[in-house]
Protein backbone atom coordinates (compact mmCIF):
# COMPACT_ATOMS: atom_id res chain seq x y z
CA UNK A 1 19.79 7.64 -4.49
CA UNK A 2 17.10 6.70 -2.27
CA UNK A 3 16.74 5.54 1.61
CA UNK A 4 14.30 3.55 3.07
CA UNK A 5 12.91 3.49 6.80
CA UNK A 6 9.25 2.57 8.86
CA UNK A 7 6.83 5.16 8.71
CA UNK A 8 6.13 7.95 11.37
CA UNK A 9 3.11 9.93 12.16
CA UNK A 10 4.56 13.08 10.88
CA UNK A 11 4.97 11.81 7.65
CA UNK A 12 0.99 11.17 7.08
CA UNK A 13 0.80 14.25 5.37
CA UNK A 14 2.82 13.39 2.70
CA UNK A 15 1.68 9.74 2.86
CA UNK A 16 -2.28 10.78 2.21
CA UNK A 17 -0.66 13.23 -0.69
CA UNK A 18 0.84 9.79 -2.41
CA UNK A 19 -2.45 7.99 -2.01
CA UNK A 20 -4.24 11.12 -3.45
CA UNK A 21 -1.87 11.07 -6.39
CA UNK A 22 -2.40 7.18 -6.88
CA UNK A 23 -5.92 7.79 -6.96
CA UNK A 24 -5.75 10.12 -9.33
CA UNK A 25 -3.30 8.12 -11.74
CA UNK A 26 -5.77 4.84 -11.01
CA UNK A 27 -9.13 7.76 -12.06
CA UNK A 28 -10.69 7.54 -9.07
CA UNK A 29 -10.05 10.62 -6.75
CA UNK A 30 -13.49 11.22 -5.45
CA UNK A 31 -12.82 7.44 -3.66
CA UNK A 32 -10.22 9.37 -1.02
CA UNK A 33 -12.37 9.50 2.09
CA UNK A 34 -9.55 9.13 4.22
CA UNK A 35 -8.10 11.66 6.27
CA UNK A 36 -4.88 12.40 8.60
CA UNK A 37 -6.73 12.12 11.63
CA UNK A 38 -8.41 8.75 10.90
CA UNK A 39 -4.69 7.44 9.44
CA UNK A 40 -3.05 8.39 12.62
CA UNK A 41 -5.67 6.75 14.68
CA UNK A 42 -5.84 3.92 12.66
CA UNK A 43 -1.54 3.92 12.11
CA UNK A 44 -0.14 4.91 15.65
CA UNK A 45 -3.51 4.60 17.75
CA UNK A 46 -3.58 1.67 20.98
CA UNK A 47 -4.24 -0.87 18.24
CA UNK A 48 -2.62 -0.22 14.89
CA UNK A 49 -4.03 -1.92 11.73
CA UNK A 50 -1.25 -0.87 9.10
CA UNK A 51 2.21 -0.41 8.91
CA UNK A 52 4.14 1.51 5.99
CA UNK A 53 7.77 2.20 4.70
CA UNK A 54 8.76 5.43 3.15
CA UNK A 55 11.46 6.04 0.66
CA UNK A 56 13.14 9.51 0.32
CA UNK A 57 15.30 10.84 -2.32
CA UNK A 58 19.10 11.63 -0.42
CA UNK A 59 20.03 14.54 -1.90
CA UNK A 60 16.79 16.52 -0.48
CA UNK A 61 15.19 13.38 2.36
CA UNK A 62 11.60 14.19 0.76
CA UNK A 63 9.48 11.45 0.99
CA UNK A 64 8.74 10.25 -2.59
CA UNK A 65 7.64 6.96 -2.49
CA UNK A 66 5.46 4.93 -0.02
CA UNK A 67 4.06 1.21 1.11
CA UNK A 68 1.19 0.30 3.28
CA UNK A 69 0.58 -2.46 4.60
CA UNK A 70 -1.24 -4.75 6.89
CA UNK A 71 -1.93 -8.55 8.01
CA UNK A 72 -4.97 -10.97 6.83
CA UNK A 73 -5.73 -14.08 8.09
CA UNK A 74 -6.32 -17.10 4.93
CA UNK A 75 -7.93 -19.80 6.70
CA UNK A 76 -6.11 -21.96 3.65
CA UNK A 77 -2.85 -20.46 3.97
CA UNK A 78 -2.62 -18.69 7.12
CA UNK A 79 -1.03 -15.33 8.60
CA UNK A 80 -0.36 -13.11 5.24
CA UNK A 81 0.79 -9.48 4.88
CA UNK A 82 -1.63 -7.67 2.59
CA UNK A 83 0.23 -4.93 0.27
CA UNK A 84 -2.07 -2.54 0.12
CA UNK A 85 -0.53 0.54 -1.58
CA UNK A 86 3.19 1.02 -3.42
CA UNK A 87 3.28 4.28 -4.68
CA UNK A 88 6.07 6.15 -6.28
CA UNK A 89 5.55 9.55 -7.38
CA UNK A 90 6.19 10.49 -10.50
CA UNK A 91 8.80 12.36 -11.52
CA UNK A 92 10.85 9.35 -9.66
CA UNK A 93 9.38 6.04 -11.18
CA UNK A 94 11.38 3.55 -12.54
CA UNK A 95 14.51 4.85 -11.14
CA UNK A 96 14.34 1.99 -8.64
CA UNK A 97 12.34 3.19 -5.28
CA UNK A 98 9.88 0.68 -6.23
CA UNK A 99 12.01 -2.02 -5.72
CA UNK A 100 13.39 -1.04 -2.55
CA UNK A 101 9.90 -0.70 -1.22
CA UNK A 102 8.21 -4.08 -2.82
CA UNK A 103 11.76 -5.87 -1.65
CA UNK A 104 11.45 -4.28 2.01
CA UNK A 105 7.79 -5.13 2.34
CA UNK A 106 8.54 -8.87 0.82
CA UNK A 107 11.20 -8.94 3.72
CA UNK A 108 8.61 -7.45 6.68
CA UNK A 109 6.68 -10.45 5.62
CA UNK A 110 9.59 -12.69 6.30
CA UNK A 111 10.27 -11.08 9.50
CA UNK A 112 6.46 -11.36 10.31
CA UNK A 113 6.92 -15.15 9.88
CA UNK A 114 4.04 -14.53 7.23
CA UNK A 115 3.48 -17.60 4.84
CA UNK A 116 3.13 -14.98 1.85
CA UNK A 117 2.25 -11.72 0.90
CA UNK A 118 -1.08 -10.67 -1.35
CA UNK A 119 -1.80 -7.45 -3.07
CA UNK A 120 -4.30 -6.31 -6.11
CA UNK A 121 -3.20 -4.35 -9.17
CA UNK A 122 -5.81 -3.09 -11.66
CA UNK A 123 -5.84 -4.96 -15.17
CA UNK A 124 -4.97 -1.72 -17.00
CA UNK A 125 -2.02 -1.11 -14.90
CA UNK A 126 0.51 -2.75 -17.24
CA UNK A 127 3.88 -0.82 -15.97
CA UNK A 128 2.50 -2.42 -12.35
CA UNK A 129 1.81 -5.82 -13.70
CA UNK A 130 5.26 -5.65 -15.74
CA UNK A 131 7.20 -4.98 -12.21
CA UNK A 132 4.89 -7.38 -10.49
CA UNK A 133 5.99 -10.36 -13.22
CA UNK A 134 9.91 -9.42 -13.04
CA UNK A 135 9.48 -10.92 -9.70
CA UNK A 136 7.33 -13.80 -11.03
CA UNK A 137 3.83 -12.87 -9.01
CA UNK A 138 1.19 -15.20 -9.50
CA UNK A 139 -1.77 -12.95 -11.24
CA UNK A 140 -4.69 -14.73 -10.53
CA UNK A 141 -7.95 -14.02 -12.21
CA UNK A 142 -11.50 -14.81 -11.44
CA UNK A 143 -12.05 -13.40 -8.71
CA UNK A 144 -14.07 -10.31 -7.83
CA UNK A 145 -13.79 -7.62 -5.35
CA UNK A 146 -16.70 -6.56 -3.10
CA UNK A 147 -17.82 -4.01 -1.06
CA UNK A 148 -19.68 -2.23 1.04
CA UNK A 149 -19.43 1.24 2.74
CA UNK A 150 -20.21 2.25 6.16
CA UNK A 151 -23.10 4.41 4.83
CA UNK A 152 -24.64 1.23 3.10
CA UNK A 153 -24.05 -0.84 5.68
CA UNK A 154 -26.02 1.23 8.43
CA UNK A 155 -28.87 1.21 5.54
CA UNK A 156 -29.05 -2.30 5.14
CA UNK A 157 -29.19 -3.08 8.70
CA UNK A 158 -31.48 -0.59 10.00
């Protein structure tokens, strides 16, 4: 039903429609700053930071699932691969794409020699958190996420 292969720059269009979409389903859209331009810079430039898998339906090769990642460095654990988006559109969740994509990032992290892989999913989320404990995650709690944008940054140290 589905096939799975690395990334390209031609697909950022679609990829950055998927994020969009997740966005929306997560009620945040207005937090999409990100554009095509700064993915393929930032994706295919001299020094890439992330890495992602697409899957595509056979019967028509659109691209309707994706996964992003990249690597962190735990100074307790070492080299990990950071999940940072799985999104499956719609219409096609729970027909298995999400699987293939979590499985193929789990094995990049293999590959990568990584000693693990980490990735967040929002409290709400239960149909995430159910997929996430059919594979026996660790959910930690207690710990918050920060931030601080470019914008805020340049304030603070001007």
């Amino acid at each position: 039903m589905y096939t799975l292969r690395a990334g390209k720059k031609e697909d950022l269009p679609r990829v950055l429609e998927l994020v969009k979409e997740l966005a929306l389903y997560e009620k945040a859209p207005e937090q999409v700053t990100n554009t095509i331009e700064m993915m393929e810079k930032d994706g295919f430039g001299p020094h890439p930071v992330f890495g992602f898998f697409v899957a595509q339906k056979v019967s028509t090769e659109e691209i309707i699932g994706i996964a992003i990642y990249y690597y962190r460095y735990s100074t307790w654990k070492g080299k990990r691969l950071y999940l940072e988006d799985i999104v499956v559109t719609e219409s096609e969740r729970g027909h298995g794409a999400g699987k293939l994509l979590f499985d193929r990032v789990m094995k990049k992290s293999l590959e990568e020699n990584c000693t693990g892989m980490m990735w967040q999913v929002l409290d709400w989320n239960s149909p995430a958190i159910n997929f996430y404990n059919k594979y026996g995650a660790d959910l930690e709690g207690g710990w918050l996420n920060c931030h601080l944008q470019s914008t805020e940054i340049r304030v603070l140290l001007d």
